[in-house]
C-alpha atoms as a PDB file:
ATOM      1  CA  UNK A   1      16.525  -4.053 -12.794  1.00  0.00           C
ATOM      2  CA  UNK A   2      18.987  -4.538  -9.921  1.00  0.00           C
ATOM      3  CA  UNK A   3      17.723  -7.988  -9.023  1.00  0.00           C
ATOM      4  CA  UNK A   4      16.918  -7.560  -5.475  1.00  0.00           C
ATOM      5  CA  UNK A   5      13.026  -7.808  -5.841  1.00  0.00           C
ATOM      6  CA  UNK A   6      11.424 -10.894  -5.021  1.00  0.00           C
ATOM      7  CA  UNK A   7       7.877  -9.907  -6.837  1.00  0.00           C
ATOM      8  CA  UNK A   8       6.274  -6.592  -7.924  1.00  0.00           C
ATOM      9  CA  UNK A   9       2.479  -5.624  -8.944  1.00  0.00           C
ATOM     10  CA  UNK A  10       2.454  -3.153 -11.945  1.00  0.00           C
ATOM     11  CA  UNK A  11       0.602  -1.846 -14.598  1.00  0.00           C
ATOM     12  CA  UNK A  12       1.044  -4.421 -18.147  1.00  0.00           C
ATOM     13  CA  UNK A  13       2.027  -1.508 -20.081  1.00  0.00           C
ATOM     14  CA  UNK A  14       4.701  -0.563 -17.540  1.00  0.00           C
ATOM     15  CA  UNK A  15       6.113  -4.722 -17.665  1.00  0.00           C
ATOM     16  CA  UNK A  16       6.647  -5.191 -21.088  1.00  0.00           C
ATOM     17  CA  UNK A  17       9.544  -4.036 -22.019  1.00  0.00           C
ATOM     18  CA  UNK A  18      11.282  -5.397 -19.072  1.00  0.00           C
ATOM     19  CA  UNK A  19       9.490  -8.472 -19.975  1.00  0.00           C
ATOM     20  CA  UNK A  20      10.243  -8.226 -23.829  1.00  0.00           C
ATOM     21  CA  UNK A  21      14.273  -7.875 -22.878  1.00  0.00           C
ATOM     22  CA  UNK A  22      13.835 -10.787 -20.366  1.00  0.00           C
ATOM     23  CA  UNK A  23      14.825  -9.219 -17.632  1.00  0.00           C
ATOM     24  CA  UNK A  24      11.511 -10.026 -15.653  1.00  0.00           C
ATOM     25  CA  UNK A  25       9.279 -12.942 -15.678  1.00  0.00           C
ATOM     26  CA  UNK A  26       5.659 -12.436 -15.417  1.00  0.00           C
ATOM     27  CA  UNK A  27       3.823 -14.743 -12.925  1.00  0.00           C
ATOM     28  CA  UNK A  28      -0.007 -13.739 -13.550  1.00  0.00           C
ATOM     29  CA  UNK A  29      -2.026 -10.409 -13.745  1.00  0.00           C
ATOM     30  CA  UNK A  30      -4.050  -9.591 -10.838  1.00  0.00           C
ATOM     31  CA  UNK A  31      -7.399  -8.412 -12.923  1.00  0.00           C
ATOM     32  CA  UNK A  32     -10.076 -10.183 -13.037  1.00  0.00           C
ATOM     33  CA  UNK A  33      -9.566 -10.971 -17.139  1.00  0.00           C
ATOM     34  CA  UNK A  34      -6.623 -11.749 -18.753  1.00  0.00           C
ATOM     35  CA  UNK A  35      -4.741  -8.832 -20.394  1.00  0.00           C
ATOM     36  CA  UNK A  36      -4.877  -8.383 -23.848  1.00  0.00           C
ATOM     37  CA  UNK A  37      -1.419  -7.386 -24.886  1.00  0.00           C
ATOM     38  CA  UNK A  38      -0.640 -11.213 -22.740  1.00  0.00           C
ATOM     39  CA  UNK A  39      -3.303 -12.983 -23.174  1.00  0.00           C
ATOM     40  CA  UNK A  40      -1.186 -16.663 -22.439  1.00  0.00           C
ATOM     41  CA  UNK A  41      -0.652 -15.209 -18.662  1.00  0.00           C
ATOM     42  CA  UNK A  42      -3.309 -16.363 -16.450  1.00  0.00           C
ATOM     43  CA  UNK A  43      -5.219 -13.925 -13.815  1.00  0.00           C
ATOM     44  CA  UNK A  44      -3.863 -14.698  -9.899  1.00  0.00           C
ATOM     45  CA  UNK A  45      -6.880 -16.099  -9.246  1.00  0.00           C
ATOM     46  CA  UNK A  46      -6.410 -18.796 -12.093  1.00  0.00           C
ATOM     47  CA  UNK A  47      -3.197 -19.679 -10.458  1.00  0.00           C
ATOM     48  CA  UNK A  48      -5.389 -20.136  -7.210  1.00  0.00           C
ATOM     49  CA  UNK A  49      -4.768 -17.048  -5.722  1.00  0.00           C
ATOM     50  CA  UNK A  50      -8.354 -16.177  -3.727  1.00  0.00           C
ATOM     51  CA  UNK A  51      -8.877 -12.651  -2.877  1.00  0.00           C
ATOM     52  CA  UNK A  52      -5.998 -11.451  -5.298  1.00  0.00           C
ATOM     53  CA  UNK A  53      -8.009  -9.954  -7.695  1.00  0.00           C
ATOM     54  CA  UNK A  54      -7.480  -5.581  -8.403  1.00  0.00           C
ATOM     55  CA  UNK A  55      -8.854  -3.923 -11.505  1.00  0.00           C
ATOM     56  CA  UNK A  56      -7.046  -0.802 -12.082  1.00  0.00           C
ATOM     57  CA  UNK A  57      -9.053   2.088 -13.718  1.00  0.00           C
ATOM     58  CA  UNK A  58      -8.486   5.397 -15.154  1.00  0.00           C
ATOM     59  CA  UNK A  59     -10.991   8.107 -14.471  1.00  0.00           C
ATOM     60  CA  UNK A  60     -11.179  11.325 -16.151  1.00  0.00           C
ATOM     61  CA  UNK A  61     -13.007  13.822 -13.436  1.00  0.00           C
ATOM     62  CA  UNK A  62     -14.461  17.646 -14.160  1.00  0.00           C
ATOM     63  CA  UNK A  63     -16.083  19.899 -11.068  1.00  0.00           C
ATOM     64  CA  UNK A  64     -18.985  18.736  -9.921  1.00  0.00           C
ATOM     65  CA  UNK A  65     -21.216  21.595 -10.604  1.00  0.00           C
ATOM     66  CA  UNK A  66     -20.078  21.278 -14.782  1.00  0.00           C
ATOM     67  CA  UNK A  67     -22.666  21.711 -16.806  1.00  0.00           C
ATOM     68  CA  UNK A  68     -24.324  18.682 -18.535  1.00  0.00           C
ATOM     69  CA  UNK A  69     -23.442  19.693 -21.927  1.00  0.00           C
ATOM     70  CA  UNK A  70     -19.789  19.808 -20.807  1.00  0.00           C
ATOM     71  CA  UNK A  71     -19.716  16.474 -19.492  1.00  0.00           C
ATOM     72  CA  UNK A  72     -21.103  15.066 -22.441  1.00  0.00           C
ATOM     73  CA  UNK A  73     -19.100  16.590 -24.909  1.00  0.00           C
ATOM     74  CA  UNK A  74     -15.871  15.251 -23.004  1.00  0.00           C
ATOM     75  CA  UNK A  75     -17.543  11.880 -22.838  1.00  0.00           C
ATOM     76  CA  UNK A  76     -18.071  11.775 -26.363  1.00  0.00           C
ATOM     77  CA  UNK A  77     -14.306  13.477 -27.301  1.00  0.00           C
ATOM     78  CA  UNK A  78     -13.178  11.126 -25.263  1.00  0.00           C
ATOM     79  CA  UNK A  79     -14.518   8.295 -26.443  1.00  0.00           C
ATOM     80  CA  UNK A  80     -14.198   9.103 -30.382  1.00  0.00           C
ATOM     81  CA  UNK A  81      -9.919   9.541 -29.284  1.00  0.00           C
ATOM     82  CA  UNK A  82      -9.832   6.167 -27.250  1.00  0.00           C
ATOM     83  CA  UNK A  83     -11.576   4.189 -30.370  1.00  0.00           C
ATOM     84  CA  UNK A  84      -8.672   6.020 -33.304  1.00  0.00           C
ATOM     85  CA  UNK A  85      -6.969   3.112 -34.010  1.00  0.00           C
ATOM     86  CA  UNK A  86      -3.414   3.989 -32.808  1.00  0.00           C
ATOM     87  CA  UNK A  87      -5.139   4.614 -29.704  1.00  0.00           C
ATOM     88  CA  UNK A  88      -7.169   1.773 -29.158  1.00  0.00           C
ATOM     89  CA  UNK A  89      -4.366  -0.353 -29.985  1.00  0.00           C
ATOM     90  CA  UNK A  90      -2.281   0.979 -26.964  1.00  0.00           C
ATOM     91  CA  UNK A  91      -5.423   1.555 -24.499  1.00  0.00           C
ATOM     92  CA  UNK A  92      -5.619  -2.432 -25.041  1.00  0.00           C
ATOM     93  CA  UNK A  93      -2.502  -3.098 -23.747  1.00  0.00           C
ATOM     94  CA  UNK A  94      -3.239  -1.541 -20.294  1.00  0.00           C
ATOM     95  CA  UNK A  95      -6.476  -2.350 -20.007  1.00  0.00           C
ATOM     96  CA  UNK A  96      -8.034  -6.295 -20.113  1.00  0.00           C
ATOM     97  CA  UNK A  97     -11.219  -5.152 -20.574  1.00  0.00           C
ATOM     98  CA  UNK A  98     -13.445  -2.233 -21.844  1.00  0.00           C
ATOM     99  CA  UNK A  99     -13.672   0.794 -21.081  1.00  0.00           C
ATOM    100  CA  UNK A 100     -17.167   2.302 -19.169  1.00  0.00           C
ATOM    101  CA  UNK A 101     -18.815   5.127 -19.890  1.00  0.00           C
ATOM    102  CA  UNK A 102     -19.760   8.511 -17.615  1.00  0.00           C
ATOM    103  CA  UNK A 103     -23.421   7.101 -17.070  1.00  0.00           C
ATOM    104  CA  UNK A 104     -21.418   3.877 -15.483  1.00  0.00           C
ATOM    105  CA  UNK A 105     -19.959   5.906 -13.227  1.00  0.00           C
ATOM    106  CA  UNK A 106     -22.454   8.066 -12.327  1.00  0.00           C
ATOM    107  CA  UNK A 107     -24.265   5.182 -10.953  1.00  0.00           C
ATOM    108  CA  UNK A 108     -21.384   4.374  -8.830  1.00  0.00           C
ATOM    109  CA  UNK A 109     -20.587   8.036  -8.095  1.00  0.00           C
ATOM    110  CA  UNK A 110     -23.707   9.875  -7.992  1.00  0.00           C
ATOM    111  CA  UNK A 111     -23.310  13.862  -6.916  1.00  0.00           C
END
């Protein structure tokens, strides 16, 4: 860190080690729920922040004319890897929340 940055949005995962070393100071997260991996650090719009709220996601995507049985089985593969518990325990740290499922987003994304 060179010091010349007033404040900075990032991902948790990508913070703590520069928070761990104490060479940054967290302020608040900007989802909606407090992250696991700091769960004492409130959201921005705890801290009265209106408006500041942004839920980053991660989206695996596959052509949309895949078959059915494709999407599913990555679904599933995907979901069995995410819950092994090395895994899980680092998915946690990036993400305050769960995870959703391809039916989830279907509904938002429909072909």
């Amino acid at each position: 860190m060179t010091g010349r940055v007033d404040y900075y949005f990032c991902r948790v995962n990508a913070a703590l080690p520069f928070l761990k070393d104490g060479k940054v100071r967290a302020l608040a997260v900007a989802s909606t729920k407090r992250s696991l991996a700091l769960p004492e650090l409130p959201t921005t719009l705890e801290a009265g922040v209106p408006n500041s709220d942004y839920n980053f996601w991660v989206g695996m995507f596959a052509p949309a004319k895949a078959p059915r049985e494709v999407v599913d089985r990555l679904h599933r593969e995907t979901f069995k890897a995410l819950h092994l518990p090395k895994c899980a325990k680092r998915w946690r740290a990036w993400v305050p929340s769960r995870w959703t499922t391809t039916r989830a987003v279907q509904r938002l994304h429909p072909r």
